[in-house]
N, C-alpha and C. Protein backbone atom coordinates (compact mmCIF):
# COMPACT_ATOMS: atom_id res chain seq x y z
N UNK A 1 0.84 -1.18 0.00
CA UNK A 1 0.00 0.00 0.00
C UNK A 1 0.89 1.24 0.00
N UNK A 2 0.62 2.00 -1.06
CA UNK A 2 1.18 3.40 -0.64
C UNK A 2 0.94 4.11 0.28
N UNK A 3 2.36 4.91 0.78
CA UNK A 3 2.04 5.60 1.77
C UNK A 3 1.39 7.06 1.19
N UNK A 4 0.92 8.00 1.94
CA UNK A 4 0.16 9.31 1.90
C UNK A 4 1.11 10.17 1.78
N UNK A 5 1.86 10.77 0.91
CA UNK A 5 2.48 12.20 1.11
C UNK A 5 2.00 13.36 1.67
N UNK A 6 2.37 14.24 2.79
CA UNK A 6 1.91 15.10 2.90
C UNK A 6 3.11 16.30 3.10
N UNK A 7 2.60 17.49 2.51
CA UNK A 7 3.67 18.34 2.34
C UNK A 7 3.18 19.33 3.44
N UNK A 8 4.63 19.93 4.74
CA UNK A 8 4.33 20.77 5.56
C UNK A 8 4.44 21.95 4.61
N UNK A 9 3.43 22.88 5.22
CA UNK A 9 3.56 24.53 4.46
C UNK A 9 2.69 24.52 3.53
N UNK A 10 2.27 25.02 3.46
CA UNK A 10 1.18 25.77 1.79
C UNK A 10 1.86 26.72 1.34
N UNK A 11 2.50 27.68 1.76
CA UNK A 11 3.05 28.92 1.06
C UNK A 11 3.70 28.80 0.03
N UNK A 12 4.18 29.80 -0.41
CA UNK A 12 4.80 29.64 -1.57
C UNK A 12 6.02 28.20 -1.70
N UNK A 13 6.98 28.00 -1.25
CA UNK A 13 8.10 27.17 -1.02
C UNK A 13 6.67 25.52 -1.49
N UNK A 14 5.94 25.40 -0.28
CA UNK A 14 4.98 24.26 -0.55
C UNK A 14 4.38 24.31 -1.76
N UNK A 15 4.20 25.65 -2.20
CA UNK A 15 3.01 25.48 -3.79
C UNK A 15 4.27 25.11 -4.67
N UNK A 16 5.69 25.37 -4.54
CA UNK A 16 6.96 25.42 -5.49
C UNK A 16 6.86 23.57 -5.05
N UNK A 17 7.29 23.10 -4.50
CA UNK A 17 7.73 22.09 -3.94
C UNK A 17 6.30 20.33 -4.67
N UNK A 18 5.24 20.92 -4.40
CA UNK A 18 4.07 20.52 -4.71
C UNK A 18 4.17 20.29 -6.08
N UNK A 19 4.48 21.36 -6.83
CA UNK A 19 4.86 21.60 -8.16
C UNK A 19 5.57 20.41 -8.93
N UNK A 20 6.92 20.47 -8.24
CA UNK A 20 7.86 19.54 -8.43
C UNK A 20 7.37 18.18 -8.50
N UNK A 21 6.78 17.97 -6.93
CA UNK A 21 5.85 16.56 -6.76
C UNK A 21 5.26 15.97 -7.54
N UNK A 22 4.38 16.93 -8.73
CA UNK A 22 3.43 16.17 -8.97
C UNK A 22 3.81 16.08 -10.73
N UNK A 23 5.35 16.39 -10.63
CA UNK A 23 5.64 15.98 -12.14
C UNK A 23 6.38 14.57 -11.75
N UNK A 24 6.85 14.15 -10.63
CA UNK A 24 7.62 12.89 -10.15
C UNK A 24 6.69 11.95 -9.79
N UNK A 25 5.80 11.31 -9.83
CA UNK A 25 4.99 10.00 -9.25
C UNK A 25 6.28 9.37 -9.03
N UNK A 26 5.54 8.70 -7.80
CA UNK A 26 6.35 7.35 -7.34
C UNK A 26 5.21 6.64 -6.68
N UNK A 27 6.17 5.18 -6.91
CA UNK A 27 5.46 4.28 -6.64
C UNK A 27 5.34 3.93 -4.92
N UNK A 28 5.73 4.59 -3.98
CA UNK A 28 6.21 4.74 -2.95
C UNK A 28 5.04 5.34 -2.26
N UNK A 29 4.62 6.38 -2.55
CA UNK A 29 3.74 7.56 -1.83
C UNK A 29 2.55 8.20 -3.26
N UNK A 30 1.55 8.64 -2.05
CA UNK A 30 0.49 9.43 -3.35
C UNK A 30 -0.01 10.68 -2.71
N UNK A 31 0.31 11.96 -3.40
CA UNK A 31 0.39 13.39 -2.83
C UNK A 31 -1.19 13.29 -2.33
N UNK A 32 -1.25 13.84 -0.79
CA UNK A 32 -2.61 13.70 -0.07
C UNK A 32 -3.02 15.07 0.43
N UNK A 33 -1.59 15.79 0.94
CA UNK A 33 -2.35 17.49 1.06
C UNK A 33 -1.30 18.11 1.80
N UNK A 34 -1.81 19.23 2.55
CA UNK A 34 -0.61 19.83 2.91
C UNK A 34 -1.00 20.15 4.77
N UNK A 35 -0.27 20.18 5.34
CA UNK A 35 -0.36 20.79 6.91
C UNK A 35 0.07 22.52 6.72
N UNK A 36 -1.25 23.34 7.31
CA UNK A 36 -0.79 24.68 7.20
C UNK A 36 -1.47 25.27 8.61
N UNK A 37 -0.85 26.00 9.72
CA UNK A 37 -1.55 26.44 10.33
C UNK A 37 -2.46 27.77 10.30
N UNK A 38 -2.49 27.81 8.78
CA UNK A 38 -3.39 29.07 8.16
C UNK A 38 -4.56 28.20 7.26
N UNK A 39 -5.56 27.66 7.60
CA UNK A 39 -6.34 26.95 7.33
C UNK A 39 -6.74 27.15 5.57
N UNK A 40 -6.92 28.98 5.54
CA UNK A 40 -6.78 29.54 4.06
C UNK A 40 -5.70 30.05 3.29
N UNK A 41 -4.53 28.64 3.54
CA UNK A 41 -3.21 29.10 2.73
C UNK A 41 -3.26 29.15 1.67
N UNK A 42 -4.35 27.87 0.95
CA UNK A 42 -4.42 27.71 -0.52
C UNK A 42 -5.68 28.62 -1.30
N UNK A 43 -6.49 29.30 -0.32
CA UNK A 43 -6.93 30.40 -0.92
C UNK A 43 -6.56 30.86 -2.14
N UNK A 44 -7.76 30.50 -3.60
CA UNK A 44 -7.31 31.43 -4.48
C UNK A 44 -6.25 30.40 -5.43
N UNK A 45 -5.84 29.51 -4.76
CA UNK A 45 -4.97 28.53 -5.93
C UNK A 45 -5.39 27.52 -6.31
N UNK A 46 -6.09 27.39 -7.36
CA UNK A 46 -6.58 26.17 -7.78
C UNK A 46 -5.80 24.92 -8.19
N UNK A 47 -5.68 23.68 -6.78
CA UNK A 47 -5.02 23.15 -6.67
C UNK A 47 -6.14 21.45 -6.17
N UNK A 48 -6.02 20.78 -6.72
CA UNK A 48 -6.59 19.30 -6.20
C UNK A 48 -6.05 18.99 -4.71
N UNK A 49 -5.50 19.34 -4.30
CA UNK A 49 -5.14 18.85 -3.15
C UNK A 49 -4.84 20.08 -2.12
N UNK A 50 -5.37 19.91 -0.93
CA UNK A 50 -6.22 20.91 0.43
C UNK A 50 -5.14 21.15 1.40
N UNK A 51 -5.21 21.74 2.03
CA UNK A 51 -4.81 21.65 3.72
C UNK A 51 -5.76 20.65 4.12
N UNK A 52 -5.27 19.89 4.70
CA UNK A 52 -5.85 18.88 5.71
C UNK A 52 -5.97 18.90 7.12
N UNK A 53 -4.72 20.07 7.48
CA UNK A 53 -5.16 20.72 8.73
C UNK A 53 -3.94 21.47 9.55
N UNK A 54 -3.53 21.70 10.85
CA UNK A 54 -2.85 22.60 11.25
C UNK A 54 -1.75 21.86 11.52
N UNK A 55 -0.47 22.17 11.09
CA UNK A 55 0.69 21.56 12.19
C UNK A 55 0.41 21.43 13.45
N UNK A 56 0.06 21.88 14.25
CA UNK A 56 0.09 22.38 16.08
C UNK A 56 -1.03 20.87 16.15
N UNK A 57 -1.82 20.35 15.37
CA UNK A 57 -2.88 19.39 15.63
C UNK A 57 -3.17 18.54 15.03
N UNK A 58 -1.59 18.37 13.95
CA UNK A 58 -1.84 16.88 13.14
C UNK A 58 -1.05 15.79 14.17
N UNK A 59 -2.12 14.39 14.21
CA UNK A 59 -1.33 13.41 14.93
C UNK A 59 -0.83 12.63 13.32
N UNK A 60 0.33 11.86 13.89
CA UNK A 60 0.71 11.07 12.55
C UNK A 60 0.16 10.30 12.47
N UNK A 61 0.38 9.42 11.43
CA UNK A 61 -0.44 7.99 11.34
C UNK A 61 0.58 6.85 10.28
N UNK A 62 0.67 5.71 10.46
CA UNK A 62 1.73 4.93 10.15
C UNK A 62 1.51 5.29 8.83
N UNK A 63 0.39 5.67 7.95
CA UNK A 63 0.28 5.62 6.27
C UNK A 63 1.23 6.73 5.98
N UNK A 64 1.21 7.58 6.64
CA UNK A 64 2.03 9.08 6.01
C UNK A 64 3.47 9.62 6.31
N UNK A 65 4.09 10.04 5.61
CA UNK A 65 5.13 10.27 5.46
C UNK A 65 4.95 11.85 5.06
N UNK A 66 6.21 12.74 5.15
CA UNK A 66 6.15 14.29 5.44
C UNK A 66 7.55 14.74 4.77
N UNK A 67 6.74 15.88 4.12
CA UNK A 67 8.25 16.45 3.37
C UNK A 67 8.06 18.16 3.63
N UNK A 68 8.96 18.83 4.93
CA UNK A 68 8.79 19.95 5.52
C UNK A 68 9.24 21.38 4.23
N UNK A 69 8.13 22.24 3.60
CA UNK A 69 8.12 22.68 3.05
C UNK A 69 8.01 24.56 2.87
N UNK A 70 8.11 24.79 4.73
CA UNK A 70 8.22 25.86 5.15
C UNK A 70 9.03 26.56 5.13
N UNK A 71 9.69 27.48 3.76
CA UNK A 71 10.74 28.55 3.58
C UNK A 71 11.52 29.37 4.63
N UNK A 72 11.05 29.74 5.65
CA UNK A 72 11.91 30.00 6.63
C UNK A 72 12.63 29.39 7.72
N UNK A 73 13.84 28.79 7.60
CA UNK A 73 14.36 28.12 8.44
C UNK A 73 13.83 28.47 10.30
N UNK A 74 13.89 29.57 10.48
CA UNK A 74 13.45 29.88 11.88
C UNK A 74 12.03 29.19 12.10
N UNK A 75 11.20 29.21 11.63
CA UNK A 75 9.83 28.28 11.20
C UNK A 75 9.96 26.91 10.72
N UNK A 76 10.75 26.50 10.16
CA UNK A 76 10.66 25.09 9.87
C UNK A 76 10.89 24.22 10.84
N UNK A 77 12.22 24.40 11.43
CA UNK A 77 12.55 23.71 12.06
C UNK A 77 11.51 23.52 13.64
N UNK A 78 10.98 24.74 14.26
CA UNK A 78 10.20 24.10 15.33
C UNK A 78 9.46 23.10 14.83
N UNK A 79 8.54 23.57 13.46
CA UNK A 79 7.25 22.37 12.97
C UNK A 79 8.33 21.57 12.94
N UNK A 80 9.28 21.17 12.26
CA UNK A 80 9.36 19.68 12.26
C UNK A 80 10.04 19.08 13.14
N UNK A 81 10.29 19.66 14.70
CA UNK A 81 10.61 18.89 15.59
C UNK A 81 9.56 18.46 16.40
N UNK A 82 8.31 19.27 16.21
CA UNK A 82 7.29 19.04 17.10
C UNK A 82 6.95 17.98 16.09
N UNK A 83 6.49 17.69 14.58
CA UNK A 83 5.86 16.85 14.10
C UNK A 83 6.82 15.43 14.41
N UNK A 84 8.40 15.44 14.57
CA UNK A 84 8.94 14.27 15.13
C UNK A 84 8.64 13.73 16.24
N UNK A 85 8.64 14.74 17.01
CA UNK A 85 8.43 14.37 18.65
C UNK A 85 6.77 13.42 18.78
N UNK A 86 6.16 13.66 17.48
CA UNK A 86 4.96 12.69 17.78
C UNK A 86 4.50 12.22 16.67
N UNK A 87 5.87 11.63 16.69
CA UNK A 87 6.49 10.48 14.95
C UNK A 87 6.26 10.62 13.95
N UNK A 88 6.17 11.68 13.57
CA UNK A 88 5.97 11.81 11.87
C UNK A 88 7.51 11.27 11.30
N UNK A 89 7.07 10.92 10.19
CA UNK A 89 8.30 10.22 9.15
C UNK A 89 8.28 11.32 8.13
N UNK A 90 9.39 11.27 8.22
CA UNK A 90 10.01 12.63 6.95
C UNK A 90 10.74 11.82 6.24
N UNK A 91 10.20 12.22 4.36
CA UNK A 91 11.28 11.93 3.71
C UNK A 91 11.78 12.87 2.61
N UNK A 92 12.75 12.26 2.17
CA UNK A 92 13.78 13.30 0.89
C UNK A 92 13.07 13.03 -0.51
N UNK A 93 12.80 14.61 -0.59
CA UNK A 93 13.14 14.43 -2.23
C UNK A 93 13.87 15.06 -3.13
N UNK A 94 14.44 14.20 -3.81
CA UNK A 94 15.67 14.67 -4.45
C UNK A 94 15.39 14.43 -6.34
N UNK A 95 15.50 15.35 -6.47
CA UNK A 95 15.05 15.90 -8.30
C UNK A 95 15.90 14.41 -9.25
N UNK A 96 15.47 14.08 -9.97
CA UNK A 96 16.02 12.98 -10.39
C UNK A 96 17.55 14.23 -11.64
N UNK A 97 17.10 15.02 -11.81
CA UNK A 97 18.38 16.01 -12.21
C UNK A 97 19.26 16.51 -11.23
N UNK A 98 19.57 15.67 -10.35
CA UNK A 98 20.30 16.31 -9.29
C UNK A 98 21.78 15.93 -9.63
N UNK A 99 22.61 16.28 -9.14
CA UNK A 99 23.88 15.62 -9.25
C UNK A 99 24.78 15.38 -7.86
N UNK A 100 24.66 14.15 -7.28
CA UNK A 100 24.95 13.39 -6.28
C UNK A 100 26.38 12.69 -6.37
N UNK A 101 27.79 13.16 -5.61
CA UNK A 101 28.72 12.12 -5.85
C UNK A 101 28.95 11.41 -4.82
N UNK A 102 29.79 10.83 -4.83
CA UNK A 102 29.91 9.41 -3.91
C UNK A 102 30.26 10.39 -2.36
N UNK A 103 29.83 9.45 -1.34
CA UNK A 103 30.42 9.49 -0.02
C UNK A 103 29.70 10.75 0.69
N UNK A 104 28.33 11.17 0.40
CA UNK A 104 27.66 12.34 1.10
C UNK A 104 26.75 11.53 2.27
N UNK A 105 26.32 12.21 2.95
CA UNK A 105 25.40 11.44 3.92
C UNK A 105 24.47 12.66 4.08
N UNK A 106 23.23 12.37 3.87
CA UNK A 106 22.06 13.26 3.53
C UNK A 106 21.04 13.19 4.72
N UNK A 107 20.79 13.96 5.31
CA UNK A 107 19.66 13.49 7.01
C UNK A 107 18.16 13.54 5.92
N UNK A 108 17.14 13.14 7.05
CA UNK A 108 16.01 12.83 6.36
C UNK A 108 15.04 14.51 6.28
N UNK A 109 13.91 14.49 5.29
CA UNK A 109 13.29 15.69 5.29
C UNK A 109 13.98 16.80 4.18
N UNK A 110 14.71 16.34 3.59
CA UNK A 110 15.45 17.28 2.54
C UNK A 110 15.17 17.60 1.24
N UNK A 111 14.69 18.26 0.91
CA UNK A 111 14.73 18.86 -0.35
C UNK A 111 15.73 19.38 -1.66
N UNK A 112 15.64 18.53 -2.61
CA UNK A 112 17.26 18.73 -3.35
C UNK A 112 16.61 18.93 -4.79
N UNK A 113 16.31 20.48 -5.40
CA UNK A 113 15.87 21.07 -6.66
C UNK A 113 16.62 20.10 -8.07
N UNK A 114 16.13 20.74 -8.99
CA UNK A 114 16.72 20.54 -10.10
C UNK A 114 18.21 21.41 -10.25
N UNK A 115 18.85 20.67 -10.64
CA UNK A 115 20.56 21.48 -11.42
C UNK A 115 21.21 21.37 -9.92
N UNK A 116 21.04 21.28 -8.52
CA UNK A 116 21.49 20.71 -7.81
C UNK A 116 22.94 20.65 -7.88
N UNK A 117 24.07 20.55 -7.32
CA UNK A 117 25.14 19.69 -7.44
C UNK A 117 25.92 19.34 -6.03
N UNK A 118 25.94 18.01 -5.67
CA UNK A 118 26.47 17.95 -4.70
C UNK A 118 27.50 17.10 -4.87
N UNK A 119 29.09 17.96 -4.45
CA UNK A 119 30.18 16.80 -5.22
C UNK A 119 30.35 15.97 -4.03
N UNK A 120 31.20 15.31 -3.30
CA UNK A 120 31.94 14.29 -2.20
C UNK A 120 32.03 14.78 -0.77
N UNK A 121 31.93 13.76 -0.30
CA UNK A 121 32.27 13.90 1.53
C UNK A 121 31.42 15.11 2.13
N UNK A 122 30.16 15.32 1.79
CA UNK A 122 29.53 16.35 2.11
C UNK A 122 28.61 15.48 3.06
N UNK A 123 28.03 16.25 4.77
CA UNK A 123 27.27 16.21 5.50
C UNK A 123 26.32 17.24 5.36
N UNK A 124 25.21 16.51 5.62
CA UNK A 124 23.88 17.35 5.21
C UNK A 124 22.66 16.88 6.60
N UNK A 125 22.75 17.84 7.49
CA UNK A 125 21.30 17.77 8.25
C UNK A 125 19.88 17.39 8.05
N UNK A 126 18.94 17.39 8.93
CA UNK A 126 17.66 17.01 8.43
C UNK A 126 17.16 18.31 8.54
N UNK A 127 16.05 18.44 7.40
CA UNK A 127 15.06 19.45 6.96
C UNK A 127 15.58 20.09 6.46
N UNK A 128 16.92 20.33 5.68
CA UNK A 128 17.46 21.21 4.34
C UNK A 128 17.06 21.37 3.24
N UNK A 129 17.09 22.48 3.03
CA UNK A 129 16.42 22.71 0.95
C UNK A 129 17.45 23.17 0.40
N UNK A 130 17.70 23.44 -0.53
CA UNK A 130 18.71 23.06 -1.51
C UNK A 130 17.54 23.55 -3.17
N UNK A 131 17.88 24.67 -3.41
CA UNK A 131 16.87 25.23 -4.55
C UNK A 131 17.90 25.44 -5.91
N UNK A 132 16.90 25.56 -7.02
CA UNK A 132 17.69 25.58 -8.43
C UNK A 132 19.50 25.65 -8.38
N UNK A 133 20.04 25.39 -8.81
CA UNK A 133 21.39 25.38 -9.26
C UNK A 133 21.98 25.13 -8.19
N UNK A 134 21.93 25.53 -6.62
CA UNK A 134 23.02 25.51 -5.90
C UNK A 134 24.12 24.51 -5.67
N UNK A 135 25.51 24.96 -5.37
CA UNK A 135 26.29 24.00 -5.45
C UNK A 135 26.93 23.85 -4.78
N UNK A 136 27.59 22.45 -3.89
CA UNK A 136 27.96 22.21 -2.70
C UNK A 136 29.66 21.66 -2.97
N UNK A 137 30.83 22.06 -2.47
CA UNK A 137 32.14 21.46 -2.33
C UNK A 137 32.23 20.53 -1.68
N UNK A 138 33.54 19.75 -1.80
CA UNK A 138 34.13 18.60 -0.78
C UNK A 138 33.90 19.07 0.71
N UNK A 139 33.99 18.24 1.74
CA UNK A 139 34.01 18.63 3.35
C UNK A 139 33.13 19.74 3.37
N UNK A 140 31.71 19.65 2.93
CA UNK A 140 31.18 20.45 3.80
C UNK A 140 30.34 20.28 4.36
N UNK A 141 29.69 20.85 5.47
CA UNK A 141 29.01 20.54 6.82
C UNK A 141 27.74 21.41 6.64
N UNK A 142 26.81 21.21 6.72
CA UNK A 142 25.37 21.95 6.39
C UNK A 142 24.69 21.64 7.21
N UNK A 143 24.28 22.60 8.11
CA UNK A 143 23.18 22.13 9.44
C UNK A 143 22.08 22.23 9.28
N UNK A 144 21.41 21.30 10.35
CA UNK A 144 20.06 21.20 10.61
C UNK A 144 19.15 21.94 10.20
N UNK A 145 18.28 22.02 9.34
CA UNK A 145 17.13 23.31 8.86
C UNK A 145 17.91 24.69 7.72
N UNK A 146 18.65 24.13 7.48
CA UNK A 146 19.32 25.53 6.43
C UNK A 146 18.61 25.01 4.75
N UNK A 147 18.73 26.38 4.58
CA UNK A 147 18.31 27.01 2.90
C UNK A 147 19.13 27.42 2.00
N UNK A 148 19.37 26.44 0.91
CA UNK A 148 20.20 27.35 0.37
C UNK A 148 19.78 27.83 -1.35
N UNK A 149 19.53 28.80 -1.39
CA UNK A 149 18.47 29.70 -2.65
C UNK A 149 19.51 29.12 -4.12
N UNK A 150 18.85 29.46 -4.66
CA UNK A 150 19.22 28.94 -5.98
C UNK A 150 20.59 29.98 -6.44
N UNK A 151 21.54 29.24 -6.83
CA UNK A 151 22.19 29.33 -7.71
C UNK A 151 23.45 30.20 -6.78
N UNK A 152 23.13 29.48 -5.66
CA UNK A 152 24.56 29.56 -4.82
C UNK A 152 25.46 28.71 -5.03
N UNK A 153 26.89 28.99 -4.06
CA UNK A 153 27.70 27.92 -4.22
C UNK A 153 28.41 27.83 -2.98
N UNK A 154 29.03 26.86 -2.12
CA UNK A 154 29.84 26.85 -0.86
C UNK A 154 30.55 25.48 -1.34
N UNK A 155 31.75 26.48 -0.78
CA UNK A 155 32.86 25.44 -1.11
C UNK A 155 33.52 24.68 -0.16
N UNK A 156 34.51 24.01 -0.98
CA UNK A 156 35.22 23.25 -0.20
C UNK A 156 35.68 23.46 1.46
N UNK A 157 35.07 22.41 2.45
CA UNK A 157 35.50 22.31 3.62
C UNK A 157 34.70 23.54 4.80
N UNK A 158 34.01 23.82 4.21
CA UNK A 158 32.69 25.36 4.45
C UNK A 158 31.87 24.33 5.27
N UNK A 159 31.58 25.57 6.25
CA UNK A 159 30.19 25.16 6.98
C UNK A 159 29.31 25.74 7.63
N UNK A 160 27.75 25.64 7.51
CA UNK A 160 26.62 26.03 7.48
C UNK A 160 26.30 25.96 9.01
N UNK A 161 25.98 26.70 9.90
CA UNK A 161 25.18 26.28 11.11
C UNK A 161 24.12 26.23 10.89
N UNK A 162 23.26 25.68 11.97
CA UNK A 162 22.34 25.15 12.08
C UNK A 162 20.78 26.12 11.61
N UNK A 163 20.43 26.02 10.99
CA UNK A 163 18.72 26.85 10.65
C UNK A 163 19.38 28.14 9.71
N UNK A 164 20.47 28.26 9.25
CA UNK A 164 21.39 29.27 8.36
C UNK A 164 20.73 29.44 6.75
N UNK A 165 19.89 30.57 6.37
CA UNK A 165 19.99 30.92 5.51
C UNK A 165 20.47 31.34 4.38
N UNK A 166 21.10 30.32 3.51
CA UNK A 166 22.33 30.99 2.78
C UNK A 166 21.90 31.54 1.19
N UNK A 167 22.16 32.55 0.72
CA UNK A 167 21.48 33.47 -0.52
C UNK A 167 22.92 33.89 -1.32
């Protein structure tokens, strides 16, 4: 049985992200809706698939799985420690145009755009995004909840603290 995708955030980042989703089917998961604690996030966007309801009052459930889609790191990261703390499963999605080399270790909840590039020995936290083009060097360290906007680059042996916005 497939599991339920559900994407945290409606805002923009979630309507971008959603986007992406629903050109990738997998056989894995089937897009079910979004957690917004603005009940009328999708107001106005004509979209098949709803808020289903508030972060602060979704319980998980073994069918669903969660991909945190809230653009501001200072905001993401509480939702998705509270949605861990009462087991939600987060997973990655990663653009099948991505470019992945050997020996990275990727935490769960991550978001990895198209044109992407991530070369070797790179550590990567949980709940990171990673948007159009950006590009990652050898040894680098990227914390917990960071952003990094399209068509950046950090290099070799660089590192990101934790919930770090990088533009």
């Amino acid at each position: 049985m497939k599991k339920r995708l559900i994407i945290v955030g409606a805002g923009g980042l979630g309507r971008e992200v959603y986007g992406l989703l629903t050109r990738q089917p997998s056989s894995e998961w089937i897009l079910y809706g979004f957690l917004d604690d603005n009940p009328a996030a999708l107001a106005g966007w004509d979209l098949p698939h709803k808020v289903i309801g508030g972060i602060n009052h979704y319980q998980p459930s073994g069918r669903d799985v969660l991909i945190p889609a809230i653009g501001m790191p200072k905001s993401r990261l509480p939702a998705c420690h509270t949605l861990k703390e009462r087991g939600a499963h987060f997973i990655n999605f990663i653009h099948p145009h991505t470019t992945i080399g050997n020996y990275n270790k990727i935490g769960s909840g991550c978001i990895i755009y198209p044109g992407v590039r991530l070369t070797a020995f790179i550590t990567i936290g949980d709940y990171v995004n990673f948007t159009l083009n950006a590009t990652v060097g050898h040894d680098v360290r990227i914390g917990e909840g960071c952003s990094l906007s399209g068509h950046t680059e950090v290099n070799g042996a660089s590192q990101l603290e934790e919930g770090c916005f990088y533009r």
